[in-house]
PDB file of N, CA and C in Angstrom:
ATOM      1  N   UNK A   1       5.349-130.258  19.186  1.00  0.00           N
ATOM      2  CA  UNK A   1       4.788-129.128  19.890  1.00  0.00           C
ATOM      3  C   UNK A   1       4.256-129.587  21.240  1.00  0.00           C
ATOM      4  N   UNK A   2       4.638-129.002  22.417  1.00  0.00           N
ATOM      5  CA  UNK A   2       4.356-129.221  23.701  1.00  0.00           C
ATOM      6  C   UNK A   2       3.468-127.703  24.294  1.00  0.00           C
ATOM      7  N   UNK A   3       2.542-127.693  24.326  1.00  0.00           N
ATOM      8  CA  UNK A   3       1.302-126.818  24.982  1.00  0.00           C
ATOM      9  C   UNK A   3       2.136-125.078  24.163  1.00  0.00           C
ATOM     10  N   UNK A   4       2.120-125.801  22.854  1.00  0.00           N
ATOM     11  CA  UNK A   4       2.480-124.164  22.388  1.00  0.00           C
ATOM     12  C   UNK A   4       4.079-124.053  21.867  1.00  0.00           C
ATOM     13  N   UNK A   5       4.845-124.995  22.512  1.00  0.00           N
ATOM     14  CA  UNK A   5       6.406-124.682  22.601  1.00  0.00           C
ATOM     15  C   UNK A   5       6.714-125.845  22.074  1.00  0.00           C
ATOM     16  N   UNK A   6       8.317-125.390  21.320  1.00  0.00           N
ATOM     17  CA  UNK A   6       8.493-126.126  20.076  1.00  0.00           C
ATOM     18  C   UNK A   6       9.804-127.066  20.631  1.00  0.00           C
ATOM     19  N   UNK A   7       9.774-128.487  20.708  1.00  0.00           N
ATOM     20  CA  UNK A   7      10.423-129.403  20.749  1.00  0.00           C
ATOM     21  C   UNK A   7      11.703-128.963  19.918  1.00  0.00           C
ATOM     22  N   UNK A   8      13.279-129.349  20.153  1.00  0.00           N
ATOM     23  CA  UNK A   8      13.982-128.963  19.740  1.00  0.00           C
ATOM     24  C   UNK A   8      14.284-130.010  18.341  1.00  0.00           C
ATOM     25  N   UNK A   9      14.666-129.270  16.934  1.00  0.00           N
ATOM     26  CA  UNK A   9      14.399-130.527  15.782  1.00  0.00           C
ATOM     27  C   UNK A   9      15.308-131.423  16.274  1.00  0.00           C
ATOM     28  N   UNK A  10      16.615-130.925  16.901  1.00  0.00           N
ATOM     29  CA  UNK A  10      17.217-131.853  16.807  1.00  0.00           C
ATOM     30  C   UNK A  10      17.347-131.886  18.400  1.00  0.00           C
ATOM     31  N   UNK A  11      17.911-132.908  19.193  1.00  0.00           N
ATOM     32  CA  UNK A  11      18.384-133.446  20.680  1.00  0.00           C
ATOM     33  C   UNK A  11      19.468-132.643  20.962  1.00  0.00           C
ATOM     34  N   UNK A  12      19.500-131.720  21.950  1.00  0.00           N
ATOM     35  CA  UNK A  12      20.054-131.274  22.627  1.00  0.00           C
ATOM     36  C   UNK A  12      20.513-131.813  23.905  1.00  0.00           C
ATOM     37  N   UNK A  13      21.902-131.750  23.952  1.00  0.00           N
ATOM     38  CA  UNK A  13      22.378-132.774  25.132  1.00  0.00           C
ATOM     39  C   UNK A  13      22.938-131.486  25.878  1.00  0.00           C
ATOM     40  N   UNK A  14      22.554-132.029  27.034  1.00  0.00           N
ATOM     41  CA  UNK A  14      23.398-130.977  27.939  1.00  0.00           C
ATOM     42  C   UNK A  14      24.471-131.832  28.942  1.00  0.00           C
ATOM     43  N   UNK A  15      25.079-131.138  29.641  1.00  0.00           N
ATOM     44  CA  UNK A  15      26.482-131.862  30.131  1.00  0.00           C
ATOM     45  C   UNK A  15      26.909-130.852  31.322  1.00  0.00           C
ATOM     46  N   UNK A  16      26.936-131.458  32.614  1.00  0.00           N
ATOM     47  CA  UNK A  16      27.179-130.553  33.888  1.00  0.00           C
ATOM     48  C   UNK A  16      28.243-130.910  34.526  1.00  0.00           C
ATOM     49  N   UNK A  17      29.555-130.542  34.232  1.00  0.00           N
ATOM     50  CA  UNK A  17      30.649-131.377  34.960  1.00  0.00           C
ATOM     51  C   UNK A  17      31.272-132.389  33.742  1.00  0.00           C
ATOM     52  N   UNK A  18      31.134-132.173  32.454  1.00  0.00           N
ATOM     53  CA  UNK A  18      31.204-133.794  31.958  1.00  0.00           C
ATOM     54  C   UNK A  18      30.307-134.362  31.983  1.00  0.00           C
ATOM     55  N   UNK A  19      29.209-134.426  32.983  1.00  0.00           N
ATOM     56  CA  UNK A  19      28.287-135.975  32.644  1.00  0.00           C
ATOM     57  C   UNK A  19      27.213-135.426  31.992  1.00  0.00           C
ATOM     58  N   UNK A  20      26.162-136.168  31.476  1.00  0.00           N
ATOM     59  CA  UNK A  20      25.339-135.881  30.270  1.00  0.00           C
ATOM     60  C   UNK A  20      24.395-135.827  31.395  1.00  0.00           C
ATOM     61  N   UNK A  21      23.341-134.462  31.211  1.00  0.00           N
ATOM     62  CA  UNK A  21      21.737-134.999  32.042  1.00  0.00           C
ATOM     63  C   UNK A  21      21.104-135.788  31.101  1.00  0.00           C
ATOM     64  N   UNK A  22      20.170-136.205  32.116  1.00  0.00           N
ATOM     65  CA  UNK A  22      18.654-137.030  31.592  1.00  0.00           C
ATOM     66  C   UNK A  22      17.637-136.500  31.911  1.00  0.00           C
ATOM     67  N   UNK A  23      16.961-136.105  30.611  1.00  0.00           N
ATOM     68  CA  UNK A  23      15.786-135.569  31.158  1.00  0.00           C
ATOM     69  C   UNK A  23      14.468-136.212  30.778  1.00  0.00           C
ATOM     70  N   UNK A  24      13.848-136.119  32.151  1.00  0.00           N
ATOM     71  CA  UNK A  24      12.091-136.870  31.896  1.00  0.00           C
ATOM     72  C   UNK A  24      11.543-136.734  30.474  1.00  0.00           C
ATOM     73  N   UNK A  25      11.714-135.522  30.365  1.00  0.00           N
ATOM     74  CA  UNK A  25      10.638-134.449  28.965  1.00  0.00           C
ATOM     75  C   UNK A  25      12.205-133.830  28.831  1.00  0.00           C
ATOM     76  N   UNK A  26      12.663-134.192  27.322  1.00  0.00           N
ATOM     77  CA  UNK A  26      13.438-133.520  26.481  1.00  0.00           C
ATOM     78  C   UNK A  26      13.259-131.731  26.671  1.00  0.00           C
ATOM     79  N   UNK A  27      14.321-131.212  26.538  1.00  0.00           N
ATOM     80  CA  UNK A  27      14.686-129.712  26.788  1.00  0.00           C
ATOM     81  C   UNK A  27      13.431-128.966  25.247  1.00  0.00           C
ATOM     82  N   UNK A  28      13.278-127.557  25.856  1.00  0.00           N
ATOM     83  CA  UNK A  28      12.625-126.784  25.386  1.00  0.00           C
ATOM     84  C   UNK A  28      12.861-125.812  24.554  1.00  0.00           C
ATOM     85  N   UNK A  29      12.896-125.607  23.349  1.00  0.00           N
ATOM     86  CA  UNK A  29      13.360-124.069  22.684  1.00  0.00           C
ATOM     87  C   UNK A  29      12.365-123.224  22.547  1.00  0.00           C
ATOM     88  N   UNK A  30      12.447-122.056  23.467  1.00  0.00           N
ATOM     89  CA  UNK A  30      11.151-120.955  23.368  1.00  0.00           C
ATOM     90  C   UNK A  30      12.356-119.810  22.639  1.00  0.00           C
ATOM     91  N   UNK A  31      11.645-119.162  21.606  1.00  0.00           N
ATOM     92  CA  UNK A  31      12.598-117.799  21.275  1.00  0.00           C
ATOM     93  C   UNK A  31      14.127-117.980  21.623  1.00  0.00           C
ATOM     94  N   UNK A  32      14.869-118.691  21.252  1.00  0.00           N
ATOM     95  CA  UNK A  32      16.476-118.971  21.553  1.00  0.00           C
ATOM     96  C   UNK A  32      16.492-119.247  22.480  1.00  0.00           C
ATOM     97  N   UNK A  33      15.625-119.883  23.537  1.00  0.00           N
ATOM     98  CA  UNK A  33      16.228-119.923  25.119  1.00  0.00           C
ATOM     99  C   UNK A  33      15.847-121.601  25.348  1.00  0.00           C
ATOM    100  N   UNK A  34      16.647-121.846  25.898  1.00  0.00           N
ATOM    101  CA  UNK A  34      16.504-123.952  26.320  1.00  0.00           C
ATOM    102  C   UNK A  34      15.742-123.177  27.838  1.00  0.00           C
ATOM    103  N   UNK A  35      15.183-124.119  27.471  1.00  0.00           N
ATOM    104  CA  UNK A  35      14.273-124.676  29.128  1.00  0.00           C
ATOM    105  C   UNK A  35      14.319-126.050  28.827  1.00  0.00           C
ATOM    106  N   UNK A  36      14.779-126.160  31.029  1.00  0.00           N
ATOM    107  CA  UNK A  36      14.770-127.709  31.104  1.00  0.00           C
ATOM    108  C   UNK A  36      13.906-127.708  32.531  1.00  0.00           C
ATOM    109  N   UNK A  37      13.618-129.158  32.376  1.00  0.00           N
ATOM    110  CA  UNK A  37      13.135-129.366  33.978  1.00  0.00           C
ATOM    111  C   UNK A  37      13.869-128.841  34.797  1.00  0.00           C
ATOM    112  N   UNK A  38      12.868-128.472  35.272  1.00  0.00           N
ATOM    113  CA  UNK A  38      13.740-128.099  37.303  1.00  0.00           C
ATOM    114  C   UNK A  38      14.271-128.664  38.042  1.00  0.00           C
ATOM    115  N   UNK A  39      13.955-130.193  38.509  1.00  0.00           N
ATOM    116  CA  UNK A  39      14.289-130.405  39.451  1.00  0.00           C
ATOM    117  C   UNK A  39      16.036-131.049  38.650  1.00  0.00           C
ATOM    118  N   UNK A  40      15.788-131.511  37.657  1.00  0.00           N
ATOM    119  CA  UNK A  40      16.900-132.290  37.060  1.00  0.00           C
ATOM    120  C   UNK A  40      18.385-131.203  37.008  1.00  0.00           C
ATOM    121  N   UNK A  41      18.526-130.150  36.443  1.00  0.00           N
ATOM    122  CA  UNK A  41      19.381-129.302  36.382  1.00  0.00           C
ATOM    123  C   UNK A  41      19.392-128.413  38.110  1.00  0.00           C
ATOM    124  N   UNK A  42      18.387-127.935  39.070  1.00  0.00           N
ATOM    125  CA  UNK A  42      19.245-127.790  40.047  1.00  0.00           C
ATOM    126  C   UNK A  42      19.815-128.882  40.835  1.00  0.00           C
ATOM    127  N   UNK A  43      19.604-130.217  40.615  1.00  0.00           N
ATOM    128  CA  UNK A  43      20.119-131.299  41.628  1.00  0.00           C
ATOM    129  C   UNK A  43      21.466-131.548  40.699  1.00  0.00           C
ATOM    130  N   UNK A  44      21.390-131.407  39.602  1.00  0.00           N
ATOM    131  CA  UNK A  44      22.995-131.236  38.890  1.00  0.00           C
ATOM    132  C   UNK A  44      24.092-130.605  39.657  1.00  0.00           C
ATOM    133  N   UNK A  45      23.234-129.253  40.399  1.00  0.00           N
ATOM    134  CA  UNK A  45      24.046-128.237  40.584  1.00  0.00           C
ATOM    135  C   UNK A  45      24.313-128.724  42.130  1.00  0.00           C
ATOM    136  N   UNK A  46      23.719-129.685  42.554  1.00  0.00           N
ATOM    137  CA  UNK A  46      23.652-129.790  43.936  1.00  0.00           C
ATOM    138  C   UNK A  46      22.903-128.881  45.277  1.00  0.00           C
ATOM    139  N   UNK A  47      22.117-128.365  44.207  1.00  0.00           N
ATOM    140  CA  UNK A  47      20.628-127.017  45.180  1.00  0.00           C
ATOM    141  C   UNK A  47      19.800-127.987  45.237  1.00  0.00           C
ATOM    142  N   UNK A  48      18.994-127.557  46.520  1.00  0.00           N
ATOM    143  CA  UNK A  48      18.150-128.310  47.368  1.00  0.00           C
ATOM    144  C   UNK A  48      17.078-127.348  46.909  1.00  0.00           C
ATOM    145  N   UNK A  49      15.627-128.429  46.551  1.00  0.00           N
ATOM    146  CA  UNK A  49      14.294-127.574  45.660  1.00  0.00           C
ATOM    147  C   UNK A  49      13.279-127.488  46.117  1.00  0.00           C
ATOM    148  N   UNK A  50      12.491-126.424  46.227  1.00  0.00           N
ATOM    149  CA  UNK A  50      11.633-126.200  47.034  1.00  0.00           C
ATOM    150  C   UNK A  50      10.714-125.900  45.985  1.00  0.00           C
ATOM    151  N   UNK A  51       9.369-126.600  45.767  1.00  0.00           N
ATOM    152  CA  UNK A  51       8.287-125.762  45.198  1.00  0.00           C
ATOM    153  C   UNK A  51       6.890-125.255  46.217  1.00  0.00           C
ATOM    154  N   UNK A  52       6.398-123.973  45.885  1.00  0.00           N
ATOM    155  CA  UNK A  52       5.291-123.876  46.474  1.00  0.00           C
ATOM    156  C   UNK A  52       4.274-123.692  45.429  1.00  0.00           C
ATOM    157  N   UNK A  53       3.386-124.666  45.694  1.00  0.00           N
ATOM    158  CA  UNK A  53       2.185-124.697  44.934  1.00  0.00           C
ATOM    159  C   UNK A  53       1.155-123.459  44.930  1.00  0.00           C
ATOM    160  N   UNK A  54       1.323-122.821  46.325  1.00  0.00           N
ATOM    161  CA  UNK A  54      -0.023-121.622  45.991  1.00  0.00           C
ATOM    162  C   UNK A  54       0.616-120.657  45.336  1.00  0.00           C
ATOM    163  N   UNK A  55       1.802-120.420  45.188  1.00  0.00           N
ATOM    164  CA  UNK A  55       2.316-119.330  44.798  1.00  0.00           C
ATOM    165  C   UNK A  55       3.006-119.426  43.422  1.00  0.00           C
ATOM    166  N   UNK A  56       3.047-120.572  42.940  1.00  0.00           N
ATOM    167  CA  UNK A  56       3.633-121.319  41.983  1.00  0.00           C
ATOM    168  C   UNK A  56       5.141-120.978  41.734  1.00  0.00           C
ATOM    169  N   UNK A  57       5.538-120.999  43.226  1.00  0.00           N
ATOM    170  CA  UNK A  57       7.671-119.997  42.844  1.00  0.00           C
ATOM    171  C   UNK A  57       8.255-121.147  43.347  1.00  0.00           C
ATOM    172  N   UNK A  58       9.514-121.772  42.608  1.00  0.00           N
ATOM    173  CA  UNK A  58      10.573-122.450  42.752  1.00  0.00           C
ATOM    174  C   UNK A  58      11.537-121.524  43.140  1.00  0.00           C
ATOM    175  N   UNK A  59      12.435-122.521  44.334  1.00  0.00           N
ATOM    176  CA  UNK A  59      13.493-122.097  45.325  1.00  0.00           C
ATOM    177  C   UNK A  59      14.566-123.086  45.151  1.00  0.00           C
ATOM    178  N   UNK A  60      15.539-122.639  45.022  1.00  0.00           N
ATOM    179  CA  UNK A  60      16.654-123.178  44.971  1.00  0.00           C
ATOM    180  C   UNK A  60      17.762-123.154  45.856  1.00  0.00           C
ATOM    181  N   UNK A  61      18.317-123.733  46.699  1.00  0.00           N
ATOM    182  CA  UNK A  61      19.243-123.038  47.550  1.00  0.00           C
ATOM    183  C   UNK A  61      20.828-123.872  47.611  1.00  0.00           C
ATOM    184  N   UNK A  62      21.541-123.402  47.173  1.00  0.00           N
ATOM    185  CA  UNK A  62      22.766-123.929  46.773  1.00  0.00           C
ATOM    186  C   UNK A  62      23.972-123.267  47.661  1.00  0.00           C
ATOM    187  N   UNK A  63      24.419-123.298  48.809  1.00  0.00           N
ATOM    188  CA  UNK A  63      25.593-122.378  49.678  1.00  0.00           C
ATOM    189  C   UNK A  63      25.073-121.557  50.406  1.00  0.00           C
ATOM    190  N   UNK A  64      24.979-120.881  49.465  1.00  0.00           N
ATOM    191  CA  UNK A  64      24.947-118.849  50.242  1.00  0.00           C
ATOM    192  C   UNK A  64      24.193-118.464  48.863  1.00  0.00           C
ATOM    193  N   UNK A  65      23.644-118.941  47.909  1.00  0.00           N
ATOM    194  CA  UNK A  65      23.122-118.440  46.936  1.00  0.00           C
ATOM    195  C   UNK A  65      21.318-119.162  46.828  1.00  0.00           C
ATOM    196  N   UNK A  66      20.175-118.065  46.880  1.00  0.00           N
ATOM    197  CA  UNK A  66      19.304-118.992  46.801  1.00  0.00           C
ATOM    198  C   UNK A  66      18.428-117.913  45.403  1.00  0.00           C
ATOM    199  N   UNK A  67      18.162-119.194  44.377  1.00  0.00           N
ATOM    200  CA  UNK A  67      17.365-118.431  43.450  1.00  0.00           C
ATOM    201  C   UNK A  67      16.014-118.801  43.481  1.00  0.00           C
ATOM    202  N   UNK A  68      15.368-117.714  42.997  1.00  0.00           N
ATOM    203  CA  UNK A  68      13.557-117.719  42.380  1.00  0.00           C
ATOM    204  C   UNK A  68      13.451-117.366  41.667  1.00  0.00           C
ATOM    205  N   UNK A  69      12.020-118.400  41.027  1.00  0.00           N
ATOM    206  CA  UNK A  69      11.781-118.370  39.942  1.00  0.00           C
ATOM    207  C   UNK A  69      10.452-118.100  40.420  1.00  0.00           C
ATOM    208  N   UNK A  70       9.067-117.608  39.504  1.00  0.00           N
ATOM    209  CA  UNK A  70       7.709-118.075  40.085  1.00  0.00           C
ATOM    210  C   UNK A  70       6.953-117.895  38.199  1.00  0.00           C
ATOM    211  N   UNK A  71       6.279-119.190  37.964  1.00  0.00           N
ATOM    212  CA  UNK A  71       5.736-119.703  37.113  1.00  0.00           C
ATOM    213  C   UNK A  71       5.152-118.846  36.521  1.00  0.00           C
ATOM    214  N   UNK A  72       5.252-118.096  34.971  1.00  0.00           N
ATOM    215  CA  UNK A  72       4.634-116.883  34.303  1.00  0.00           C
ATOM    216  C   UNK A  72       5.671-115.659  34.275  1.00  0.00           C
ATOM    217  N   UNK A  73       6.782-115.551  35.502  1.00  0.00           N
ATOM    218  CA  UNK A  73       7.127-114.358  35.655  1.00  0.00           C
ATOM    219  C   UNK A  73       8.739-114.100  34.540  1.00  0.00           C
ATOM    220  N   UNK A  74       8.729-113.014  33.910  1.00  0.00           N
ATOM    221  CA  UNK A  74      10.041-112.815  33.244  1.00  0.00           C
ATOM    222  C   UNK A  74      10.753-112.195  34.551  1.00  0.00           C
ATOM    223  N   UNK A  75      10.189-112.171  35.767  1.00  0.00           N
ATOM    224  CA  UNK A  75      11.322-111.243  37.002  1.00  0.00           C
ATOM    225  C   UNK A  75      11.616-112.980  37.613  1.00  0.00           C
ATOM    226  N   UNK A  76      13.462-112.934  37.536  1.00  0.00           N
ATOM    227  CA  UNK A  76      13.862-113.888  39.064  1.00  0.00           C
ATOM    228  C   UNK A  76      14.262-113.028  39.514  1.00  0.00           C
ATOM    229  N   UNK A  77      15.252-113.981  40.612  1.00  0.00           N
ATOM    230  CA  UNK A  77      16.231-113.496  41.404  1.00  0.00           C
ATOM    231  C   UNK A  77      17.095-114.673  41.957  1.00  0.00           C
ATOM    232  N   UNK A  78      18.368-113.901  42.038  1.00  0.00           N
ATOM    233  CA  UNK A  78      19.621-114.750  42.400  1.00  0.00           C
ATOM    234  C   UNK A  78      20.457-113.700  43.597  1.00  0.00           C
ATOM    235  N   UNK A  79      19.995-114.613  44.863  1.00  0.00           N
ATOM    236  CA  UNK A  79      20.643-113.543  45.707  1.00  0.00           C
ATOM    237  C   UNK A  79      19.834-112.284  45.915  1.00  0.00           C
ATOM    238  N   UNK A  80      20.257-111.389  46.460  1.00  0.00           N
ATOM    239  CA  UNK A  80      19.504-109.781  46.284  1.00  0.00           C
ATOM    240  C   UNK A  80      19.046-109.046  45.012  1.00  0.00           C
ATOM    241  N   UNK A  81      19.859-110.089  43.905  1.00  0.00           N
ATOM    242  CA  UNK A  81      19.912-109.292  42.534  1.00  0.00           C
ATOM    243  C   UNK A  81      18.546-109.491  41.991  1.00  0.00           C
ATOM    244  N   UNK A  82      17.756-108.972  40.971  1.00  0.00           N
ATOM    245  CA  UNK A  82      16.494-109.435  40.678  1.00  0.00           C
ATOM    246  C   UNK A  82      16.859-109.061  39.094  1.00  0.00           C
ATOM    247  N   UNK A  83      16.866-110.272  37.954  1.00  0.00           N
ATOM    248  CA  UNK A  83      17.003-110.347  37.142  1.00  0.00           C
ATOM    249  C   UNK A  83      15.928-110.703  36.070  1.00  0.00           C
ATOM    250  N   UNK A  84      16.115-109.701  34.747  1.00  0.00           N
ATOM    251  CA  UNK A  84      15.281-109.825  34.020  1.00  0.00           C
ATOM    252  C   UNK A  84      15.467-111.487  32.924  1.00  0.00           C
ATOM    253  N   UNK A  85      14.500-111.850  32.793  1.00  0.00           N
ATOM    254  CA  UNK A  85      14.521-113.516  32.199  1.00  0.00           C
ATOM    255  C   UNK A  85      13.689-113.192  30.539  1.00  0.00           C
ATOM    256  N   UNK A  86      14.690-113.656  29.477  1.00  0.00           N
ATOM    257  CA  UNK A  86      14.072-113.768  28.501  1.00  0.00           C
ATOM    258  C   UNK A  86      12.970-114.506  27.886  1.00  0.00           C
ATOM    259  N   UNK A  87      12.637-115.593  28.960  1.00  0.00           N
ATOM    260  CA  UNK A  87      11.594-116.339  28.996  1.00  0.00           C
ATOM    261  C   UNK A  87      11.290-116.425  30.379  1.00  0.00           C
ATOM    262  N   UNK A  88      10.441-117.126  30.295  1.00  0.00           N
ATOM    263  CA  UNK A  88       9.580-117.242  31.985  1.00  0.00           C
ATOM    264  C   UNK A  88       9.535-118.726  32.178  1.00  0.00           C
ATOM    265  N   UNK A  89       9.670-119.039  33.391  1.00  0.00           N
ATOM    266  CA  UNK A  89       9.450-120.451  33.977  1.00  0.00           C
ATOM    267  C   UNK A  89       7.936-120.608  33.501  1.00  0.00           C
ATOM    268  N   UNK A  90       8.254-122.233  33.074  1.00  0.00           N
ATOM    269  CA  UNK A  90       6.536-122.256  32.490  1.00  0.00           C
ATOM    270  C   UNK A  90       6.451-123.779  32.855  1.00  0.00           C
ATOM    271  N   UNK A  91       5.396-124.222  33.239  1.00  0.00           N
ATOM    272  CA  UNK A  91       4.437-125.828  33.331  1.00  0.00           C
ATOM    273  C   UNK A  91       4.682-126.074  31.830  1.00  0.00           C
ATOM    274  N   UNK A  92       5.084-127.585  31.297  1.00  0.00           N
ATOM    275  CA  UNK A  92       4.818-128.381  30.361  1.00  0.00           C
ATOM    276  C   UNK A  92       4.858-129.633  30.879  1.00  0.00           C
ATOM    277  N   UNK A  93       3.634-130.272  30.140  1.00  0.00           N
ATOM    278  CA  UNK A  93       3.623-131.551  30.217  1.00  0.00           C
ATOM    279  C   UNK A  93       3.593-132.270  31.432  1.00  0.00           C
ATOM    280  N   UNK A  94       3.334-131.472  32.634  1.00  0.00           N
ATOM    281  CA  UNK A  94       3.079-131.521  34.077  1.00  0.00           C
ATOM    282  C   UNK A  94       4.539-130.985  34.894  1.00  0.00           C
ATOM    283  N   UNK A  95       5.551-130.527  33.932  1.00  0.00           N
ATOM    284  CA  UNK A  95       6.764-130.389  34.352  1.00  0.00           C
ATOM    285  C   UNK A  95       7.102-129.053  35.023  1.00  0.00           C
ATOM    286  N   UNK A  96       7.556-128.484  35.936  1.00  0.00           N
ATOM    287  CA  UNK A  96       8.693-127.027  35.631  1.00  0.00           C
ATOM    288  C   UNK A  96       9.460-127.061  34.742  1.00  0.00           C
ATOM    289  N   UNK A  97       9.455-126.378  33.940  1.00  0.00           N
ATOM    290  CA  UNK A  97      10.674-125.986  33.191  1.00  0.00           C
ATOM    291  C   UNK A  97      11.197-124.416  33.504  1.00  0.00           C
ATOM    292  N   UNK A  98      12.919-124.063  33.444  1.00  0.00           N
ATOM    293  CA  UNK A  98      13.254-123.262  33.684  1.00  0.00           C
ATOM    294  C   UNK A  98      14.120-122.912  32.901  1.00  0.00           C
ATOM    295  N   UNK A  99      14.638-121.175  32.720  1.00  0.00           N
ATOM    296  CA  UNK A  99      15.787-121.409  31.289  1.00  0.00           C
ATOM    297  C   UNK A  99      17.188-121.589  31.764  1.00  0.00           C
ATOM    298  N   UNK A 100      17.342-122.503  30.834  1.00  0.00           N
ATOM    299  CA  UNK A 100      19.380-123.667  31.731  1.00  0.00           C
ATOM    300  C   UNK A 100      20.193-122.180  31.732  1.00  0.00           C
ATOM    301  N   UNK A 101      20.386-121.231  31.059  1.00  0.00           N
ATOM    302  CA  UNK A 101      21.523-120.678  31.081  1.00  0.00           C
ATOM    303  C   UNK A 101      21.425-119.836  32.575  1.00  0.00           C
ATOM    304  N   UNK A 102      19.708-118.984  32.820  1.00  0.00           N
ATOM    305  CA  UNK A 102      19.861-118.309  33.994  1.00  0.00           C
ATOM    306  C   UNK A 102      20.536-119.395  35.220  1.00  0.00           C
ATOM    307  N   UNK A 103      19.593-120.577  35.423  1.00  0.00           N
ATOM    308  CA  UNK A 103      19.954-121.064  36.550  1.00  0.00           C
ATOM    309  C   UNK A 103      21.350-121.326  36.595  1.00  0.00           C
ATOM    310  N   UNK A 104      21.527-121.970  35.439  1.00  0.00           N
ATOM    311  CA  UNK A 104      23.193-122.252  35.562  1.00  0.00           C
ATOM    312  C   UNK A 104      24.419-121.080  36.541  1.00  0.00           C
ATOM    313  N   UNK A 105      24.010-119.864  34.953  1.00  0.00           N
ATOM    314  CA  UNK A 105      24.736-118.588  35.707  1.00  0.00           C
ATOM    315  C   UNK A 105      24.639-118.356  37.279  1.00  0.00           C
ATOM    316  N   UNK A 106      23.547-118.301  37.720  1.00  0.00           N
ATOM    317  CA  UNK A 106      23.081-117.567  38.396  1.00  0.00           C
ATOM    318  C   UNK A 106      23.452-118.419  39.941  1.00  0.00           C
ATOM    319  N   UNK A 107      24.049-119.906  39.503  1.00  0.00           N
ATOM    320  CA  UNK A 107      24.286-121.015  40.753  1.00  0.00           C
ATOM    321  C   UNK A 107      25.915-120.639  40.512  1.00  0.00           C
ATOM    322  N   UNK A 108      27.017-120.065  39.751  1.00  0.00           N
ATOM    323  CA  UNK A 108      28.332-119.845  39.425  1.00  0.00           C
ATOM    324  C   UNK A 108      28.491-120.439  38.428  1.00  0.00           C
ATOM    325  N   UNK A 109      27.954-120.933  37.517  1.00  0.00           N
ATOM    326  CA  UNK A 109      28.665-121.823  36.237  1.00  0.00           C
ATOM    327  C   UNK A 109      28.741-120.850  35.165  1.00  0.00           C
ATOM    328  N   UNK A 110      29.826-121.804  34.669  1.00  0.00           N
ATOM    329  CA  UNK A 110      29.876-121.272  33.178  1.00  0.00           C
ATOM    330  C   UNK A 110      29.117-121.967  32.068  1.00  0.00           C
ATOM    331  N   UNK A 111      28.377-121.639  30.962  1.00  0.00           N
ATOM    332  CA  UNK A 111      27.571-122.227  29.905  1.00  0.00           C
ATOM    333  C   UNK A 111      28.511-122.168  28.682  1.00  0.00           C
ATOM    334  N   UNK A 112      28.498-122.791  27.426  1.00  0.00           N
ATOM    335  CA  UNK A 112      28.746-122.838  26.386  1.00  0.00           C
ATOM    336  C   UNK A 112      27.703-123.472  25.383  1.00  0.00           C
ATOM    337  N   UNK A 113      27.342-123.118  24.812  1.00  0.00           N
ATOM    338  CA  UNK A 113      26.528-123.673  23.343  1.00  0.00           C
ATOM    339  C   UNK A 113      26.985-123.331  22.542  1.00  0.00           C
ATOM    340  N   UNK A 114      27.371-124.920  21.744  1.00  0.00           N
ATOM    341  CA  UNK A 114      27.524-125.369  20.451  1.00  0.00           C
ATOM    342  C   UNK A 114      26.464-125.770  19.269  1.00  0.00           C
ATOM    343  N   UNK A 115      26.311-124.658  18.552  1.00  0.00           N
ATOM    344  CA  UNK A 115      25.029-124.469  17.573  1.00  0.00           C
ATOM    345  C   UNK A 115      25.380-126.095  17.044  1.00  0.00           C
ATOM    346  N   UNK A 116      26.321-126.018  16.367  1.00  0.00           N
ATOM    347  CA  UNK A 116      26.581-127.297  15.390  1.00  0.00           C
ATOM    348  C   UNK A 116      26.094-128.498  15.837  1.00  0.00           C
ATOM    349  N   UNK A 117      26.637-128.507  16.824  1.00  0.00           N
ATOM    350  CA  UNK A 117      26.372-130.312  17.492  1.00  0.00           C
ATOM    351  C   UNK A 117      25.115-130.114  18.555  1.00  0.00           C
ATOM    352  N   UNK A 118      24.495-129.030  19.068  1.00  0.00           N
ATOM    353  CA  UNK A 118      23.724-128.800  20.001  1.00  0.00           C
ATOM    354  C   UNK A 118      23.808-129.298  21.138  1.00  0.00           C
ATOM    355  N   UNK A 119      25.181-129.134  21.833  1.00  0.00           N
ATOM    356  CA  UNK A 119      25.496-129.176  22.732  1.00  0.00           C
ATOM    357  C   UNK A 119      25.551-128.233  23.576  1.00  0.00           C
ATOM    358  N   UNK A 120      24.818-128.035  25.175  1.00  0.00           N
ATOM    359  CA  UNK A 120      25.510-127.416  25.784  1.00  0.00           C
ATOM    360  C   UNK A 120      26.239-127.871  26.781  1.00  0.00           C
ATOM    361  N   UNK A 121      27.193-126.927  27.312  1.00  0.00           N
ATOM    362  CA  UNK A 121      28.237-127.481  28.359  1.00  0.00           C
ATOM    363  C   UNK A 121      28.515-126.612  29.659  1.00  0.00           C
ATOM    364  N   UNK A 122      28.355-126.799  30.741  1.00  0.00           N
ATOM    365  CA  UNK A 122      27.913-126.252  32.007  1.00  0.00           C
ATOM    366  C   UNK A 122      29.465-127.117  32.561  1.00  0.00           C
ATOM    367  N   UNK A 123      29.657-125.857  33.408  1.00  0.00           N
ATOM    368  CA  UNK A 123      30.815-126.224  34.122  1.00  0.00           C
ATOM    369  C   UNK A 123      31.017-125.477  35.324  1.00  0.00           C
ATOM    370  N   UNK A 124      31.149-125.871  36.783  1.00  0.00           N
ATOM    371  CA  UNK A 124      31.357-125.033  38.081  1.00  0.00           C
ATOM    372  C   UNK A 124      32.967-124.694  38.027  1.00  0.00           C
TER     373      UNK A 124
END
């Protein structure tokens, strides 16, 4: 248990392109949703990260696509679009964490999760 949120029983590997991330603080299961660190999965994606501390909102900016997140909120946004989030970006363990499938989607990838092996697989 991490400030409330439940460590996954088993290791969840994630994979961006083929290669496996590494993460500081192991991925998050809140209510079906993985959260991972921030900075680790958008530099996967090759987005450049911006945090602001007074406001507590992560920026992402990848092309022509820039997403937000801001710490507590179930509202992002990707682009003009403003999307509802089944979980909210949340602080653990001194970390951002964010949920892998929005950012993923939301930078052009495709996701897959494999219950069995707990894999997921991210692909541009």
């Amino acid at each position: 248990m991490l400030n409330g949120n439940t460590l996954a029983n088993e290791k969840i590997s994630v994979f961006v392109n083929k290669k496996e991330l590494k993460f500081p603080v192991p991925p998050v299961l809140k209510n079906g949703t993985t959260l991972v660190p921030m900075r680790e999965i958008f530099e996967a994606f090759g987005a450049e990260v911006k945090w602001d501390q007074a406001t507590k909102m992560v920026t992402a900016v990848k092309g022509q696509t820039t997403v937000k997140l801001t710490i507590g909120s179930t509202q992002a946004s990707a682009g003009s679009q403003i999307i509802k989030l089944t979980q909210a970006a949340q602080i653990i363990e001194g970390r951002t964490f964010v949920p892998l499938r929005f950012v993923s989607e939301a930078l052009g990838a495709k996701v897959e999760w494999d219950e069995k092996t707990k894999v997921i697989t991210i692909s541009q």
